[in-house]
Protein backbone atom coordinates (compact mmCIF):
# COMPACT_ATOMS: atom_id res chain seq x y z
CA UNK A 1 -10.42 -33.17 6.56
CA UNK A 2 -7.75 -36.19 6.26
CA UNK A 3 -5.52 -34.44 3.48
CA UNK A 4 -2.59 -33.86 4.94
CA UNK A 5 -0.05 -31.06 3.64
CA UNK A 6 3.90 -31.65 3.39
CA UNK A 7 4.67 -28.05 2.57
CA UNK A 8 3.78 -25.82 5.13
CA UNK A 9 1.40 -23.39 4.88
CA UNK A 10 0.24 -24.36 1.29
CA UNK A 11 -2.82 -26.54 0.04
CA UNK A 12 -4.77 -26.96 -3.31
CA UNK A 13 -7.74 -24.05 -3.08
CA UNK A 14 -10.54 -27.00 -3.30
CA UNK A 15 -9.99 -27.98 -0.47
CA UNK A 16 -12.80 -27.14 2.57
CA UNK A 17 -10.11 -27.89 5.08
CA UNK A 18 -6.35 -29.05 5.91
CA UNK A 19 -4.43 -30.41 8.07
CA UNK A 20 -0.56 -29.45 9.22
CA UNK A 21 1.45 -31.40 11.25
CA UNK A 22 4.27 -30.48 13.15
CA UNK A 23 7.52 -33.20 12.16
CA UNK A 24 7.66 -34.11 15.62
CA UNK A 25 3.88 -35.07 15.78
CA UNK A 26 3.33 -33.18 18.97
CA UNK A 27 1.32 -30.75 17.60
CA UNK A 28 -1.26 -30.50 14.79
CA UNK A 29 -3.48 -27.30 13.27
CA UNK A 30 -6.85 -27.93 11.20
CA UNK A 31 -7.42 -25.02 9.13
CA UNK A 32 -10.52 -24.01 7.34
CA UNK A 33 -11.40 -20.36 5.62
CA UNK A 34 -12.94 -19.14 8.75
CA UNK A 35 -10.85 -20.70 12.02
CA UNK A 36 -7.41 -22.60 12.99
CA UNK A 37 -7.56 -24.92 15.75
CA UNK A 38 -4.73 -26.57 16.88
CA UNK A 39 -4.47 -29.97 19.12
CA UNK A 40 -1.67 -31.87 21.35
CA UNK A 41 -0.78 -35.32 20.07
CA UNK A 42 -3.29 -35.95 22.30
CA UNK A 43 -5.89 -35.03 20.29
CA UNK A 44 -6.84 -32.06 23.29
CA UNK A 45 -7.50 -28.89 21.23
CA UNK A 46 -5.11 -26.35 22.90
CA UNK A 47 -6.67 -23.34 21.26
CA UNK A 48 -8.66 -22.25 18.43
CA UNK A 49 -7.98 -18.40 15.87
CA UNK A 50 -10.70 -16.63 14.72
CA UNK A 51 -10.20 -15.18 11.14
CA UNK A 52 -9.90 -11.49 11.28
CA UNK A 53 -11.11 -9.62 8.21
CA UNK A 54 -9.55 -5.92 8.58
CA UNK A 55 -11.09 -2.63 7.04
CA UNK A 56 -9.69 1.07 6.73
CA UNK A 57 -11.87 3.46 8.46
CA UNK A 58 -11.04 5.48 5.89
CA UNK A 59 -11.83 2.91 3.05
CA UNK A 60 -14.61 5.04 0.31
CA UNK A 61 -13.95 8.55 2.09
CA UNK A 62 -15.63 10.94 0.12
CA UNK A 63 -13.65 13.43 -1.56
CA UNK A 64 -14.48 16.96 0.89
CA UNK A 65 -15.47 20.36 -0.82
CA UNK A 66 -12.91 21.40 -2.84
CA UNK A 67 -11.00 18.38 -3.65
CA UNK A 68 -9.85 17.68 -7.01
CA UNK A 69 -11.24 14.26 -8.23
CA UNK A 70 -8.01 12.27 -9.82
CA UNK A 71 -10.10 9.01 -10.51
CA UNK A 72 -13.57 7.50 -9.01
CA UNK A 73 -14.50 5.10 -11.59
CA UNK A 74 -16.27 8.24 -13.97
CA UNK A 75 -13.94 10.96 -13.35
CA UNK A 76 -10.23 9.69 -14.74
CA UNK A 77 -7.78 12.58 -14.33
CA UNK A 78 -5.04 10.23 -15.78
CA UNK A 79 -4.52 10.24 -19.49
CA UNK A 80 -3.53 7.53 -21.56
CA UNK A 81 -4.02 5.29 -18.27
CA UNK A 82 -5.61 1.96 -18.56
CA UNK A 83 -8.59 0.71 -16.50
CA UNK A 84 -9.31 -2.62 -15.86
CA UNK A 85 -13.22 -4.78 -16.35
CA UNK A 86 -13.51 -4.01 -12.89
CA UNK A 87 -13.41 0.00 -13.41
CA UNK A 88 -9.96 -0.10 -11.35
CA UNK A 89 -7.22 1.92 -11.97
CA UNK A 90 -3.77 -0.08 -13.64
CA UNK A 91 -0.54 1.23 -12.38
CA UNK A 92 1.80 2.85 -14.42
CA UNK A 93 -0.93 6.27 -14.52
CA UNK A 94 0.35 10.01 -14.14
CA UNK A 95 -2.16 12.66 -13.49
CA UNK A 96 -3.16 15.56 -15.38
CA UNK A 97 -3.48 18.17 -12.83
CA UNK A 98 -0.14 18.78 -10.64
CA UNK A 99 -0.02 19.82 -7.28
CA UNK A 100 2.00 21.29 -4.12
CA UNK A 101 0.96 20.84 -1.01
CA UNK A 102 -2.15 18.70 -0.18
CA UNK A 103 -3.61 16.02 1.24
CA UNK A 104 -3.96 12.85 -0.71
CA UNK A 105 -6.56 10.07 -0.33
CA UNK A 106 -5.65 6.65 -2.54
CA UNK A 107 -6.94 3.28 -2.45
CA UNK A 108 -4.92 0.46 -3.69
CA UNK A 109 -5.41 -3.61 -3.90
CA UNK A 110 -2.84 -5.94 -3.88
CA UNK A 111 -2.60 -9.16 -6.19
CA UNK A 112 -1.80 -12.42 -4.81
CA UNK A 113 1.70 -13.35 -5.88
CA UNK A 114 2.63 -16.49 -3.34
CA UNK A 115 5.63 -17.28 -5.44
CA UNK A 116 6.82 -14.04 -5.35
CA UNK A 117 9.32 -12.74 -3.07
CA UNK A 118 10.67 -9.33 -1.92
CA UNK A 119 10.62 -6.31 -4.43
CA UNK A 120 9.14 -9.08 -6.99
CA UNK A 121 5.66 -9.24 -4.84
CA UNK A 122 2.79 -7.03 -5.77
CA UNK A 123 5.34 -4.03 -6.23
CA UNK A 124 3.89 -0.52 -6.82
CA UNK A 125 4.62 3.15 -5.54
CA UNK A 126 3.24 6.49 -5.22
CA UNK A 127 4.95 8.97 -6.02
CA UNK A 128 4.25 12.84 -4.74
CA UNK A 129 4.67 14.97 -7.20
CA UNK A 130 6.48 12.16 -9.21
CA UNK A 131 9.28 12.90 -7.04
CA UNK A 132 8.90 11.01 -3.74
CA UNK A 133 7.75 7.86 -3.46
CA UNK A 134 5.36 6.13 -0.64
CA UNK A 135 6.43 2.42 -1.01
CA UNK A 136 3.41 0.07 -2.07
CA UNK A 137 4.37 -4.05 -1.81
CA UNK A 138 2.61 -7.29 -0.13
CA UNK A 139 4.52 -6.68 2.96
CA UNK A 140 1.24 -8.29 5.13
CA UNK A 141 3.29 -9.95 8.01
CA UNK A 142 6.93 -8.73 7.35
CA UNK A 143 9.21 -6.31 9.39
CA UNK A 144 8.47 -3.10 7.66
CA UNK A 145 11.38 -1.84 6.19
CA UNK A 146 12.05 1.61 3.96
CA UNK A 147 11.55 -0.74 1.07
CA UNK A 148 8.06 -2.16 1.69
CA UNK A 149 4.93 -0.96 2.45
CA UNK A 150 4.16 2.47 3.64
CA UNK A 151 8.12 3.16 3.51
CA UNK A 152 9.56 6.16 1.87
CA UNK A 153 11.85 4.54 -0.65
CA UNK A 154 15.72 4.55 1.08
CA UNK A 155 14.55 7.32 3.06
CA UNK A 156 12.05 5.92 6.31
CA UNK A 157 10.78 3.22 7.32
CA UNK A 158 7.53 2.97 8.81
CA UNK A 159 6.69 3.74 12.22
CA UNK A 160 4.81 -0.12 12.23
CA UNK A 161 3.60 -2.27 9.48
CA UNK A 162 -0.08 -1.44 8.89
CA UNK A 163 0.10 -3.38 5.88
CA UNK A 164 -3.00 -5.71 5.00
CA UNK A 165 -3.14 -9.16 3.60
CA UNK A 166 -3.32 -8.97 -0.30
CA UNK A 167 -6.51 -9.11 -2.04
CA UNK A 168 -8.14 -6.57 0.11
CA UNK A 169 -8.96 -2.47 -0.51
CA UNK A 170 -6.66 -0.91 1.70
CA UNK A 171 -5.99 3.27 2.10
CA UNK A 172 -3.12 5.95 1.97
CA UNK A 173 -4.16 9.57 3.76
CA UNK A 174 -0.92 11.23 2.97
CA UNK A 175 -0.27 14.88 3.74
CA UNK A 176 2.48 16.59 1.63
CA UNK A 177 4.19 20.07 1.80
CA UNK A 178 6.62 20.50 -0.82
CA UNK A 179 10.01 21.71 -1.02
CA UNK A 180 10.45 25.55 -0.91
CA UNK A 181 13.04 26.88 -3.41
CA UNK A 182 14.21 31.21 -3.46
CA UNK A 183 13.65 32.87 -6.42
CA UNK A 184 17.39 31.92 -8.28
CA UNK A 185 16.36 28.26 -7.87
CA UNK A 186 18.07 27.52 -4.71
CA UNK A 187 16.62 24.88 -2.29
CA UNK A 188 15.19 26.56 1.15
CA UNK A 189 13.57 23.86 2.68
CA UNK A 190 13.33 19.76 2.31
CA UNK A 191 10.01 18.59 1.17
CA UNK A 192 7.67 17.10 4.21
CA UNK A 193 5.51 13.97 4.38
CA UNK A 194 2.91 12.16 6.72
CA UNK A 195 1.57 8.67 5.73
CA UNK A 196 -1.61 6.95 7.29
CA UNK A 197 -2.22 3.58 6.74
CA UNK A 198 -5.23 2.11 6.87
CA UNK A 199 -6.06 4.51 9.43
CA UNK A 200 -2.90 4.67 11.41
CA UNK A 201 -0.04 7.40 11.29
CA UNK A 202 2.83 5.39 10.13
CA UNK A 203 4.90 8.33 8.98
CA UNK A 204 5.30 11.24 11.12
CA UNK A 205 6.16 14.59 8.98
CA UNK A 206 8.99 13.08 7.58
CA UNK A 207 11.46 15.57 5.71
CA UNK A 208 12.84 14.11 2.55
CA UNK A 209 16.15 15.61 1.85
CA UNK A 210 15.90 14.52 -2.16
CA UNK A 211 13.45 12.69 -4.30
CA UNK A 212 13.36 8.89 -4.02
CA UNK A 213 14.80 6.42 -6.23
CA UNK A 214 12.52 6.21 -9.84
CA UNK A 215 11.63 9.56 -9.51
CA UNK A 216 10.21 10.93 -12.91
CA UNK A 217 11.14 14.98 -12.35
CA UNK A 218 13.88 16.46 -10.20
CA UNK A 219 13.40 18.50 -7.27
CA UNK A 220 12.22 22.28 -8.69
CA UNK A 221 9.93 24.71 -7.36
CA UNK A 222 7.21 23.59 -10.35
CA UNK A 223 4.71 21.33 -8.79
CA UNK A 224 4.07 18.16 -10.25
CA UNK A 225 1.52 15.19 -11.21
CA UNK A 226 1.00 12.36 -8.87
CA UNK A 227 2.67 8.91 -10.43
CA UNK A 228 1.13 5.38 -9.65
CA UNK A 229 4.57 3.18 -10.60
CA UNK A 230 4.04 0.23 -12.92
CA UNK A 231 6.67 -1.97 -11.83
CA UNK A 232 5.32 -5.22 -13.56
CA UNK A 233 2.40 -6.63 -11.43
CA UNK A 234 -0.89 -5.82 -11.42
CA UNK A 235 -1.79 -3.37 -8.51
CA UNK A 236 -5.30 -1.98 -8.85
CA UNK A 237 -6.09 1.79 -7.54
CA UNK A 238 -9.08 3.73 -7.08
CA UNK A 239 -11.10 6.68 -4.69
CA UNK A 240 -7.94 8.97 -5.30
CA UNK A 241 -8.47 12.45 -5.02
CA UNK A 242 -6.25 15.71 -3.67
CA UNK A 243 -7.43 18.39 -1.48
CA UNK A 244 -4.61 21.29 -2.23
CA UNK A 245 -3.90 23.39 0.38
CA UNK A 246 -2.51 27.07 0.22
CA UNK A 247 1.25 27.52 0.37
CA UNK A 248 2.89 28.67 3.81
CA UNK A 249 6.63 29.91 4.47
């Protein structure tokens, strides 16, 4: 209780609780893993923070009738992927099966990187039809731009962050229609995208006027496998499966 930090917002992990002090003495916060309260150099607590643990409502959603199965611990639809001890999904895994339109369901789990900043912190992406990318970073707490969670790479940011602390299951429900191409190959339509995060809309039929940067195909009429980027750290995926649905004009 009477270890006191100098860098803020950091303590050793054996610790039951700590202490932070504002330079100025006036105020002072006593956090523990379940509360913060916080007192006036009085020693009058002022107010007291409840940890908040935060769950998708669509966290385990079963795969409906007619889904394809891409990976649920026994079925792996990803060749030559890796799996880790924990029967999770590594990044860097393309699917066997490609696809068109469709709803996807994903679950992902961010690593703790504290000295990690930016692009360098718990940096993944999926990528529809390993063309357009749905941004996947440790973005808990940031302003949500294009380039972090839930943003379509360069393209659109999200409508709010939704993004969850790391070390927690959280969910993509994405709903794709693909781009439309005439029969000599030229481009009729821009592909179209809707993100939920973690059980909120944070992408609102988005048209994407080209794939996103790291694509691994250009844009074509073929349809193509779903791409989990390995960028370098160790994002964890699982309960992903793809419920195709029938082409319209």
């Amino acid at each position: 209780r009477d270890n006191i930090s100098r860098t803020p917002g950091r303590w050793d992990a054996d610790l039951q609780k700590a202490v932070f002090v504002t330079e100025n003495g006036k105020l002072r916060a006593e956090v523990s893993a379940t509360q913060a309260e916080v007192f006036d150099e009085n020693g009058t607590r002022l107010f007291e923070l409840q940890r908040t643990h935060r769950h998708s409502p669509t966290l385990e959603a079963a795969a409906p009738e007619g889904a394809v199965v891409l990976f649920d611990g026994q079925t792996n639809r990803f060749p030559n992927s890796r799996v880790s001890e924990e029967g999770w999904l590594m990044e860097g895994a393309s699917s066997k099966p490609a696809f068109q339109d469709g709803h996807l369901h994903l679950e992902f789990y961010l690593p703790y990187m504290p000295d990690a900043r930016g692009q360098g912190r718990a940096n993944s992406g999926v990528y529809l039809q390993s063309r357009y990318e749905v941004q996947v970073l440790d973005s808990f707490g940031l302003e949500g731009a294009d380039n972090e969670c839930g943003g379509l790479y360069k393209t659109s940011r999200p409508r709010e962050n939704l993004c969850f602390p790391p070390l927690v299951w959280q969910t993509y429900d994405i709903d794709f229609t693909a781009a439309r191409f005439d029969a000599s190959g030229n481009k009729t339509a821009n592909a179209r995208i809707s993100v939920t995060q973690n059980g909120v809309l944070i992408q609102d039929d988005v048209e994407l006027p080209s794939v996103t940067g790291g694509a691994k195909l250009p844009e074509t009429a073929a349809p193509g496998p779903l791409f989990l980027q390995n960028h370098g750290n160790p994002v964890r995926f699982r309960n992903i499966w793809f419920s195709e649905k029938k082409p319209t004009e």
